[in-house]
N, C-alpha and C. Protein backbone atom coordinates (compact mmCIF):
# COMPACT_ATOMS: atom_id res chain seq x y z
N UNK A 1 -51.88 -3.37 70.92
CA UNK A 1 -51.49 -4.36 69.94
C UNK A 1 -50.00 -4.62 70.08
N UNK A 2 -49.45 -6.07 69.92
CA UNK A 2 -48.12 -6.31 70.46
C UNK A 2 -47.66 -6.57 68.94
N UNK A 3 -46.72 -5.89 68.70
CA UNK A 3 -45.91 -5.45 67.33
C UNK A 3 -44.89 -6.97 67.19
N UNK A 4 -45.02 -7.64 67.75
CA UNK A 4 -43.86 -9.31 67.56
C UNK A 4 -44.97 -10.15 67.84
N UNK A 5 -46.21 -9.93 68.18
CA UNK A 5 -47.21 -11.07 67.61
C UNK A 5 -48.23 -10.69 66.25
N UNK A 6 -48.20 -10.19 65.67
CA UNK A 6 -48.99 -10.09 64.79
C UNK A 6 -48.44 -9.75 63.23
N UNK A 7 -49.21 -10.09 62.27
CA UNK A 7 -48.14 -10.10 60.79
C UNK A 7 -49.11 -9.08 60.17
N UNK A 8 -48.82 -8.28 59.45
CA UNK A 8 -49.04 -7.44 58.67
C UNK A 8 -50.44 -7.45 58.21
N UNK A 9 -50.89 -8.49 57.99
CA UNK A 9 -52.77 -8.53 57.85
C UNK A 9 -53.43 -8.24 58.69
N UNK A 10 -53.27 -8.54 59.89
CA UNK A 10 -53.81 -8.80 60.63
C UNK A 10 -53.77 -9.49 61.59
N UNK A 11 -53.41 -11.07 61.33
CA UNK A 11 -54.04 -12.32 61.64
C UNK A 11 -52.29 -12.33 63.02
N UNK A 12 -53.42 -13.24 63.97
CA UNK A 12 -52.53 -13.19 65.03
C UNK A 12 -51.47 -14.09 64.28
N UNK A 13 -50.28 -14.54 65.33
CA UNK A 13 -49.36 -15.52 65.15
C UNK A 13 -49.64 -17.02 65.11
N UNK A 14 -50.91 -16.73 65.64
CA UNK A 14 -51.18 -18.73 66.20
C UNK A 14 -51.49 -18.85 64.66
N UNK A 15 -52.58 -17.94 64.24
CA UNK A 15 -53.39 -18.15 63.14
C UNK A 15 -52.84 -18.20 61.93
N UNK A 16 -51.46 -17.55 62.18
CA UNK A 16 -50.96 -17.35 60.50
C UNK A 16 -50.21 -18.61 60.42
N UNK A 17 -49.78 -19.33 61.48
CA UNK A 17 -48.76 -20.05 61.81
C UNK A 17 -49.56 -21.43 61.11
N UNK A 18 -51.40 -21.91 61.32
CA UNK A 18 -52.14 -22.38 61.46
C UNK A 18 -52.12 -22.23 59.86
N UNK A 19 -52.58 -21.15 59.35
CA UNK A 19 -52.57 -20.96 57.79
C UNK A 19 -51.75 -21.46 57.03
N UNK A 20 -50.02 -21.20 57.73
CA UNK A 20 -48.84 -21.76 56.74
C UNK A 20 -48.95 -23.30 56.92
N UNK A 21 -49.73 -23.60 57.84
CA UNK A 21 -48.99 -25.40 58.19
C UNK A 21 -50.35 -25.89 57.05
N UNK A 22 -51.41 -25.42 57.03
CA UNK A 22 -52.85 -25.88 55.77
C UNK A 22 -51.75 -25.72 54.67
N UNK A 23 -51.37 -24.88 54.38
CA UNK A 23 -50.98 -24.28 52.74
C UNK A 23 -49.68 -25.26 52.58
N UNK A 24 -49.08 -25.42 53.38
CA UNK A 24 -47.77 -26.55 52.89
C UNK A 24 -48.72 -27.63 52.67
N UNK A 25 -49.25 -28.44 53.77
CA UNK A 25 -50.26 -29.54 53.78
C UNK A 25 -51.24 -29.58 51.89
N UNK A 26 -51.38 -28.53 51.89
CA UNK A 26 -52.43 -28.81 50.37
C UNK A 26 -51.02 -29.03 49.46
N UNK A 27 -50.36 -28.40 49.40
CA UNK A 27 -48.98 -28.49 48.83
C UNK A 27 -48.12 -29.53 48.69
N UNK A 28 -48.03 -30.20 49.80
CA UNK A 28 -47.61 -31.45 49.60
C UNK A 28 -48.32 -32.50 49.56
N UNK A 29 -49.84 -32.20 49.42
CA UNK A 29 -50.66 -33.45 49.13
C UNK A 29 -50.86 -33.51 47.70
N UNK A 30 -50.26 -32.89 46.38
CA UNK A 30 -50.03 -32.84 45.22
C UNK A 30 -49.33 -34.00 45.03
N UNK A 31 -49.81 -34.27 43.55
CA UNK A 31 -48.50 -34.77 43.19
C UNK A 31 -47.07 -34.57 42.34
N UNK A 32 -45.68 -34.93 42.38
CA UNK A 32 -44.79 -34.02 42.02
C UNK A 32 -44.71 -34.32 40.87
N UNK A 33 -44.66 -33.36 39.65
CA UNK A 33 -44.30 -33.91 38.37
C UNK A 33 -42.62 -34.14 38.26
N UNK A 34 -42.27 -35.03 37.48
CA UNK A 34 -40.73 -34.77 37.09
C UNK A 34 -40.67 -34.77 35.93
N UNK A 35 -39.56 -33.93 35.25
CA UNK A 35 -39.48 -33.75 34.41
C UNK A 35 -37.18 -34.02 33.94
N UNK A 36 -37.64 -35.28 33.67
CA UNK A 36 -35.83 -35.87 33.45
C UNK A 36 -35.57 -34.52 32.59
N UNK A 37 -34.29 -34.14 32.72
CA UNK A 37 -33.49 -33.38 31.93
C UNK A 37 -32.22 -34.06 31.23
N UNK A 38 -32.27 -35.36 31.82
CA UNK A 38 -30.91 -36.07 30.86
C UNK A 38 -31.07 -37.33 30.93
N UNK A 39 -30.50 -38.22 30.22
CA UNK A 39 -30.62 -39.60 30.61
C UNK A 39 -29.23 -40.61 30.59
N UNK A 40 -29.12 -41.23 31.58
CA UNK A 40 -27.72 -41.92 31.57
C UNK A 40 -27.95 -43.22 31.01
N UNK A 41 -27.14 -44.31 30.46
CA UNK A 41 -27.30 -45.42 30.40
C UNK A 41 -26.28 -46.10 31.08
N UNK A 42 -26.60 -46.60 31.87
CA UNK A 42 -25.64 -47.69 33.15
C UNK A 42 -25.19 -49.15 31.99
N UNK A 43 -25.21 -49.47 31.32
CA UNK A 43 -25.12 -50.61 31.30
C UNK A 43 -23.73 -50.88 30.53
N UNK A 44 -23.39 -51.51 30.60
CA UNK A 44 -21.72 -52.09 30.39
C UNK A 44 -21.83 -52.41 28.46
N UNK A 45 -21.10 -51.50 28.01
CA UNK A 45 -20.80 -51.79 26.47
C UNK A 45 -20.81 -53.12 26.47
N UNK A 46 -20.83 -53.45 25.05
CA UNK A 46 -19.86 -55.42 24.83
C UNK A 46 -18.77 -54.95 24.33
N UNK A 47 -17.82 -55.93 24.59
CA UNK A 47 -16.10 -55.92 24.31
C UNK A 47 -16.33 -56.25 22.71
N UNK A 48 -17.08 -56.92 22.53
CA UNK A 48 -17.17 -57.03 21.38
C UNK A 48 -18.70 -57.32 20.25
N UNK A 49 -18.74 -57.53 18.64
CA UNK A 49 -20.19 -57.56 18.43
C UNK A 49 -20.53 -58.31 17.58
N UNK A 50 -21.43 -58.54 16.77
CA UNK A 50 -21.52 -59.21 15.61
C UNK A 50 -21.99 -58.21 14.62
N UNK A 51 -21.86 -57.05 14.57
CA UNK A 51 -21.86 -56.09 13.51
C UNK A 51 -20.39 -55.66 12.75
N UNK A 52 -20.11 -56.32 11.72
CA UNK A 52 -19.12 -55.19 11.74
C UNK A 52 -18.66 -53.71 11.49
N UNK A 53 -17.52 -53.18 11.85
CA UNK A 53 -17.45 -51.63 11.91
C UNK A 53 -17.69 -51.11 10.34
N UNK A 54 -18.58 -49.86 10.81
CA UNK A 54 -19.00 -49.26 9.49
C UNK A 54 -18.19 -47.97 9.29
N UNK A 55 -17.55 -48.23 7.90
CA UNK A 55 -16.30 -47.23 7.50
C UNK A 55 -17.28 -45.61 7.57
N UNK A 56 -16.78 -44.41 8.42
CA UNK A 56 -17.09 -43.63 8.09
C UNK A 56 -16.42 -42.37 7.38
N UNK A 57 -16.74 -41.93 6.47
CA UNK A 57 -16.09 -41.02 5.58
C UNK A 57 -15.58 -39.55 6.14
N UNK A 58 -14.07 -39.36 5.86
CA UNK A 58 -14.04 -38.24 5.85
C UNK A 58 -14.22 -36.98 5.30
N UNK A 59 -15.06 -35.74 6.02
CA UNK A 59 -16.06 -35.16 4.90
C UNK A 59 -15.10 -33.85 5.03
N UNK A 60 -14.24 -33.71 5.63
CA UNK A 60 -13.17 -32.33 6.50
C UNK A 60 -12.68 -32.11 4.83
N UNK A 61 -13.15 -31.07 4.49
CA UNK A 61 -12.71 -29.72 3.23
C UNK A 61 -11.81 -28.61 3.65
N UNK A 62 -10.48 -28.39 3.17
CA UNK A 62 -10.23 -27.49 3.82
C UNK A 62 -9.77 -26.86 2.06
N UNK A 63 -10.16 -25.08 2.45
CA UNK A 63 -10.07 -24.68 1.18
C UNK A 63 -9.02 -24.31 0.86
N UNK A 64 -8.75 -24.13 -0.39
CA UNK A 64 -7.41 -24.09 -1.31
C UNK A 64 -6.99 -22.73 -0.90
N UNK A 65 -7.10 -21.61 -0.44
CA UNK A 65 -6.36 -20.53 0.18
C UNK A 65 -5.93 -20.76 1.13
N UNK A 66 -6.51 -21.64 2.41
CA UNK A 66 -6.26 -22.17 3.54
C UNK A 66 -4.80 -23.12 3.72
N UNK A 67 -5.22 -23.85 2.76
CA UNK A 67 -3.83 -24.76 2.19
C UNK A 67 -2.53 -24.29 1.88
N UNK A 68 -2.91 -23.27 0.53
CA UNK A 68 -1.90 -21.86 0.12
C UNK A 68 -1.35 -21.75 1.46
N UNK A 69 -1.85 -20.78 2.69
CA UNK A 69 -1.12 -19.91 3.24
C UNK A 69 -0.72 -20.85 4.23
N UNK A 70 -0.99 -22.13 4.51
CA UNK A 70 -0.21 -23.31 5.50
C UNK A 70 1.26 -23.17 4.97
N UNK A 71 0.97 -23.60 3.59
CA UNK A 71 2.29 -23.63 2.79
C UNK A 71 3.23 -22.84 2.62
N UNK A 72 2.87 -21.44 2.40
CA UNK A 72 3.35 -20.05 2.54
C UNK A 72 4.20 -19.55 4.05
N UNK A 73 3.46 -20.34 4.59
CA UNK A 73 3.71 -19.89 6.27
C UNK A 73 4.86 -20.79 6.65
N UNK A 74 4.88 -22.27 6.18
CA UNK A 74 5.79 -22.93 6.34
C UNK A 74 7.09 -22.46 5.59
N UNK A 75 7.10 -21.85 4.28
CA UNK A 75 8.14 -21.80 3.72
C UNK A 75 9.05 -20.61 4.62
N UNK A 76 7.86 -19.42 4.53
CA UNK A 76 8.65 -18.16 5.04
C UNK A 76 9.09 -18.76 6.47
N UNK A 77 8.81 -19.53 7.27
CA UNK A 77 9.40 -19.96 8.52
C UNK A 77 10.25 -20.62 8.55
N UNK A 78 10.93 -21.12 7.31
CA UNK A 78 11.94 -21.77 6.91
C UNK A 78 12.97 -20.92 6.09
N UNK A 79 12.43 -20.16 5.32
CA UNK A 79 13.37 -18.98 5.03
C UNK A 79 13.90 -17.92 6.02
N UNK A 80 13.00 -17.96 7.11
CA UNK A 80 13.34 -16.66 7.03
C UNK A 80 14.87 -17.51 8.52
N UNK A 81 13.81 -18.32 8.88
CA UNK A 81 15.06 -19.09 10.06
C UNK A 81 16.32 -19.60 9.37
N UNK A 82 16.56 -19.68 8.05
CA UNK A 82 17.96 -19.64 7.16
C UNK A 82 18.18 -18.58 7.25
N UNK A 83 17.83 -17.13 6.78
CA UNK A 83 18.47 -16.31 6.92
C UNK A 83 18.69 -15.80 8.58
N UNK A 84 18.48 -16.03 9.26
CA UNK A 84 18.83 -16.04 10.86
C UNK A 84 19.76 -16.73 11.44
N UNK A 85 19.76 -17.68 10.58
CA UNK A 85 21.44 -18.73 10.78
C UNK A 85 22.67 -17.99 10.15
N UNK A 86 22.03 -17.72 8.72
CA UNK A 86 23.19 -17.41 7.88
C UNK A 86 23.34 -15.65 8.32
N UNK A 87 22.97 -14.91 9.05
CA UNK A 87 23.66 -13.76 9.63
C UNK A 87 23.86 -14.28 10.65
N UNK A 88 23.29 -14.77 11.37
CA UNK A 88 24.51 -14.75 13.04
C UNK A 88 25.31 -15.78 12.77
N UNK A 89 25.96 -16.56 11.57
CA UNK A 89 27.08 -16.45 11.08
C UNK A 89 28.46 -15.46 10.81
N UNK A 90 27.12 -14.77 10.07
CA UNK A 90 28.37 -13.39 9.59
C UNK A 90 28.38 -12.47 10.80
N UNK A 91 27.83 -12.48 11.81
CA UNK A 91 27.99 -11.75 12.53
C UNK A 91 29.05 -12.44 13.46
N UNK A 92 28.83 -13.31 13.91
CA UNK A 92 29.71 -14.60 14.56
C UNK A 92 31.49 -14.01 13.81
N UNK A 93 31.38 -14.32 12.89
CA UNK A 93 32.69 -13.79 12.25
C UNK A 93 33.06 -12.32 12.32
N UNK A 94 31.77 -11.58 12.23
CA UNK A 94 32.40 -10.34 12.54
C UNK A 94 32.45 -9.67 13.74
N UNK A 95 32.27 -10.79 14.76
CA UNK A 95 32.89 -10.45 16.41
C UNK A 95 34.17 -10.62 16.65
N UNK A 96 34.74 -11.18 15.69
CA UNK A 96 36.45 -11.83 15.91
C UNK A 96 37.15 -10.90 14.78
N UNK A 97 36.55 -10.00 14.34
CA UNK A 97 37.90 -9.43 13.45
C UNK A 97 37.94 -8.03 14.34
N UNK A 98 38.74 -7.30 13.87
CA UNK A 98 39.38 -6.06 14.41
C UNK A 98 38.85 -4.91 13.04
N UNK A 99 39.30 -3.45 13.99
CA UNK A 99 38.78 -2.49 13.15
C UNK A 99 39.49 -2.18 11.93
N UNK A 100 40.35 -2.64 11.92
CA UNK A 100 41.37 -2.84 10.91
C UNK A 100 40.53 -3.69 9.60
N UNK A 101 40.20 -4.15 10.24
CA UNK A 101 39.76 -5.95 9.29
C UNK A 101 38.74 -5.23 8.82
N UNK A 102 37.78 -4.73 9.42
CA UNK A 102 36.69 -4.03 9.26
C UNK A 102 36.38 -2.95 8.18
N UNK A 103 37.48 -1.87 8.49
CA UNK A 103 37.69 -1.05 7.35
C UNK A 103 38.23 -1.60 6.22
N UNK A 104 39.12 -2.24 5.89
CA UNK A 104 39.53 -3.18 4.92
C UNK A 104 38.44 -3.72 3.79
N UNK A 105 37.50 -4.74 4.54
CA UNK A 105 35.98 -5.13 3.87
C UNK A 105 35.39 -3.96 3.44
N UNK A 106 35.00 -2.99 4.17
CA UNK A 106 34.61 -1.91 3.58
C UNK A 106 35.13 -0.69 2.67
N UNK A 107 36.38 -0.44 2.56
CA UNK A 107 36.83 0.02 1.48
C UNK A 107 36.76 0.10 0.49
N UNK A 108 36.41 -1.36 -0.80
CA UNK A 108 36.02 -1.31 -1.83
C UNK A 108 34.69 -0.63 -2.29
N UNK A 109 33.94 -1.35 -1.03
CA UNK A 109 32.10 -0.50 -1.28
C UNK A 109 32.67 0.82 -0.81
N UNK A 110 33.11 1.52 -0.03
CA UNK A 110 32.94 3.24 -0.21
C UNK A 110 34.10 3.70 -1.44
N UNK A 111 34.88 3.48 -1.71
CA UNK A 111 35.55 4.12 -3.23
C UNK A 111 34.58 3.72 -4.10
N UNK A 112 33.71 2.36 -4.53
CA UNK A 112 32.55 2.20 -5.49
C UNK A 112 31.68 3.40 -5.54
N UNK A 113 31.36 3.82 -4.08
CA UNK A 113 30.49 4.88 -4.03
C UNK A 113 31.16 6.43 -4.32
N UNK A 114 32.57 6.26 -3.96
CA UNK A 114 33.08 7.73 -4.26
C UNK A 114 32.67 7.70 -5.57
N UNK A 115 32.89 7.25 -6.71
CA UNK A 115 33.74 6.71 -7.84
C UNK A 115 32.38 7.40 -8.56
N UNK A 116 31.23 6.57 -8.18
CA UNK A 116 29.87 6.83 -8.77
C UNK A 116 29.18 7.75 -8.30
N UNK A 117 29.62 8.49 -7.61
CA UNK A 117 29.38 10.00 -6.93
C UNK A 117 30.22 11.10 -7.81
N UNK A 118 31.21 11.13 -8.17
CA UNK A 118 32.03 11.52 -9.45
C UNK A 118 31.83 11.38 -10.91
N UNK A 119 31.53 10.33 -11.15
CA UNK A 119 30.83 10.10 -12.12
C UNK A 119 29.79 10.72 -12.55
N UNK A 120 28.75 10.93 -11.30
CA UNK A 120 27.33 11.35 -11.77
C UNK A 120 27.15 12.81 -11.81
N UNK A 121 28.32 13.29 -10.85
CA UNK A 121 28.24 14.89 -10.58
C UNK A 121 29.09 15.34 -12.42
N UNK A 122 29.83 14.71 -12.93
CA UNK A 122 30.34 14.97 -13.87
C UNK A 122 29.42 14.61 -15.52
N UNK A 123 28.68 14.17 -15.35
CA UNK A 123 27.91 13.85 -16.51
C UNK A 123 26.40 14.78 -16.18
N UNK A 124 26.21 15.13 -14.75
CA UNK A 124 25.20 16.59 -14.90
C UNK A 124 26.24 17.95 -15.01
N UNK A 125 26.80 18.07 -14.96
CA UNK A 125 27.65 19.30 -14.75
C UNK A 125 28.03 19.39 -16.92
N UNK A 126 28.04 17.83 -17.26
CA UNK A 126 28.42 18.36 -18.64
C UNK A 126 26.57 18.39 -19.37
N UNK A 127 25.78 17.77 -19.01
CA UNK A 127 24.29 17.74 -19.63
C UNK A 127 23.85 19.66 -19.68
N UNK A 128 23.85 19.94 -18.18
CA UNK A 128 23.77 21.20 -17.86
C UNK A 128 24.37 22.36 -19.38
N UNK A 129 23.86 22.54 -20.37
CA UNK A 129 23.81 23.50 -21.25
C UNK A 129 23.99 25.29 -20.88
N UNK A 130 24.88 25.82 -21.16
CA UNK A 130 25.02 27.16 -21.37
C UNK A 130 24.42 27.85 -22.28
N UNK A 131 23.13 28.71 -22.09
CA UNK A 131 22.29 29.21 -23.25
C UNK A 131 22.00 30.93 -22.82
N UNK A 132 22.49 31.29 -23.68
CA UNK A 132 22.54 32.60 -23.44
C UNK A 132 21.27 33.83 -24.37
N UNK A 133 20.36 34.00 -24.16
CA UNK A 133 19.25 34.26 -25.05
C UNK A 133 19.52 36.17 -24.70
N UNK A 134 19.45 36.70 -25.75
CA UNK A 134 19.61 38.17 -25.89
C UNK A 134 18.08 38.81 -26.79
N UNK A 135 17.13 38.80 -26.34
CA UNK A 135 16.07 39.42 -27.28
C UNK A 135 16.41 41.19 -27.50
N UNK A 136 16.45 41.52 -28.43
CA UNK A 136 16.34 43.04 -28.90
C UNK A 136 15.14 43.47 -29.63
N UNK A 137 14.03 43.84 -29.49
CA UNK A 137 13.19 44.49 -30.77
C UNK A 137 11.95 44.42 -29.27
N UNK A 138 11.44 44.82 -29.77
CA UNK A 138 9.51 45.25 -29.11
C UNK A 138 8.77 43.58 -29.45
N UNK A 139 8.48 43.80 -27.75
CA UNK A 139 7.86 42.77 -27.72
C UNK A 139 6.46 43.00 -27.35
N UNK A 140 5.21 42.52 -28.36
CA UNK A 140 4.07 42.56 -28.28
C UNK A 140 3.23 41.16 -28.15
N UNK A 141 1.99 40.98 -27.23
CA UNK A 141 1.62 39.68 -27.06
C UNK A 141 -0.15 40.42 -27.25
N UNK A 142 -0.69 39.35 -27.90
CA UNK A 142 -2.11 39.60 -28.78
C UNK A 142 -2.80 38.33 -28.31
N UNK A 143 -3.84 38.48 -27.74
CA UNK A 143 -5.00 37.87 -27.28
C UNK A 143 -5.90 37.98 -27.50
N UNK A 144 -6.61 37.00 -27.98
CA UNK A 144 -8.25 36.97 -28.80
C UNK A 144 -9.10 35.63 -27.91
N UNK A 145 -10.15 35.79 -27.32
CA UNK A 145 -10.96 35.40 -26.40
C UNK A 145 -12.43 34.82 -27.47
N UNK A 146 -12.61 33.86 -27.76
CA UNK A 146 -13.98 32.69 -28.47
C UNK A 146 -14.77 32.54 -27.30
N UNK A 147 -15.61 32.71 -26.77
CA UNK A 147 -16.05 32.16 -25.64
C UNK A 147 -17.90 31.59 -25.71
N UNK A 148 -17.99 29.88 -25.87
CA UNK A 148 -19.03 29.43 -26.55
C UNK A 148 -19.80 29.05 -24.76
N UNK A 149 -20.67 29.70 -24.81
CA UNK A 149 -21.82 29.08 -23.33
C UNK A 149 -22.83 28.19 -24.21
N UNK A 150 -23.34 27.27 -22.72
CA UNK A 150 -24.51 26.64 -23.84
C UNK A 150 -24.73 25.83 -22.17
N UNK A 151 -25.62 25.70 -22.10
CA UNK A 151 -26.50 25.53 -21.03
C UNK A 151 -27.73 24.30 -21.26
N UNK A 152 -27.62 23.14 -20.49
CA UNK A 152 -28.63 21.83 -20.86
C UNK A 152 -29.14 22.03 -19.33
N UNK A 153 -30.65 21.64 -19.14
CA UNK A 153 -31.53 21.18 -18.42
C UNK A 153 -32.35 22.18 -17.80
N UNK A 154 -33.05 21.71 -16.88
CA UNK A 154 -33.89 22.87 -16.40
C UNK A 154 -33.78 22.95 -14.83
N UNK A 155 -34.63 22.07 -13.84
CA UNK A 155 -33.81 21.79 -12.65
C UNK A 155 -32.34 21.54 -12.29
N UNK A 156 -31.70 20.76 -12.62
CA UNK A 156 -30.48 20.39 -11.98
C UNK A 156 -29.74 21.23 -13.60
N UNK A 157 -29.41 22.21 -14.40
CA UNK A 157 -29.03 23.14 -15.43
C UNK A 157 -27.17 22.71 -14.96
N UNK A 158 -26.58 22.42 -16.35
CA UNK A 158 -25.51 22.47 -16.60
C UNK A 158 -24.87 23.71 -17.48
N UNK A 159 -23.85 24.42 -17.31
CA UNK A 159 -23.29 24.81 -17.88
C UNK A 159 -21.86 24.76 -18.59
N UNK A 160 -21.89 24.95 -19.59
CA UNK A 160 -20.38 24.54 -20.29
C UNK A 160 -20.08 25.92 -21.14
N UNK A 161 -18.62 26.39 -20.67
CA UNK A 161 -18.06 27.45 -21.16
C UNK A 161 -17.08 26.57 -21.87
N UNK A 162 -16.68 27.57 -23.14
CA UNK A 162 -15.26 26.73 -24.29
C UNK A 162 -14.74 28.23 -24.21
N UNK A 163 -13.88 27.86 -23.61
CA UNK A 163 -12.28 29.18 -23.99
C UNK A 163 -11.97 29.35 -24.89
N UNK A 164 -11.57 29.69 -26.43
CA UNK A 164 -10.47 29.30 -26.94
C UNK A 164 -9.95 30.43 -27.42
């Protein structure tokens, strides 16, 4: 048996060859269905019509939180880009002074802070009371124990103890 003429059934090469050319043949003696999947229209609009245009409404809702935070978003992007002007202003100015200049501006705010650092250490230092307690005599402490149980349910049983 020659292993490059023959197909797996059996059937020689002429024969299978003979089989495939029937089986296309019934195959293409069908007929083809089609089935459009889209449809174009070729034909040229009119420039113009005798209908006239029909107003259509706008139905676009946008909700009132939505609106809020447009608004919100705009402001803080406007605030906050003022305050981004108005420091690299002050910073702008405070590239041109000297350390001199520097300490100067700041002087008043750190004596404010000495000042109220003095202040505060001096009004706890006078709150702070000197109490000097001297007990002399026998000291005895007396304890008496009430103790009320009482118990509700049967499966899932609570208990409640009273100290007093």
């Amino acid at each position: 048996m020659d292993p490059q003429h023959t197909t797996q059934s059996g059937m020689r090469e002429s024969e299978a060859a003979a089989e495939a050319r029937r089986l296309l043949q019934e195959w293409a003696g069908k007929p083809v269905r089609h089935h459009p999947t889209s449809f174009r229209d070729d034909t040229e609009p009119p420039a113009f019509g005798t209908t006239p245009p029909v107003r259509q409404e706008d139905r676009r809702i946008v909700p009132a939180w939505a609106a809020g935070i447009a608004v919100a978003s705009i402001g803080v992007g406007a605030g906050i880009t003022g305050m981004g002007c108005g420091a690299w202003l002050v910073l702008q100015g405070l590239a041109s002074v000297s350390l001199a200049g520097v300490l100067l501006v700041t002087l008043p705010f750190a004596g404010l802070a000495m000042a109220a650092t003095a202040i505060g250490s001096a009004i706890s230092k006078a709150r702070a009371a000197v109490t000097t307690n001297v007990f002399a005599g026998p000291v005895t402490h007396h304890t008496e124990i009430h103790n009320n149980s009482t118990t509700r349910g049967a499966f899932f049983a609570r208990t409640r103890n009273e100290i007093r």
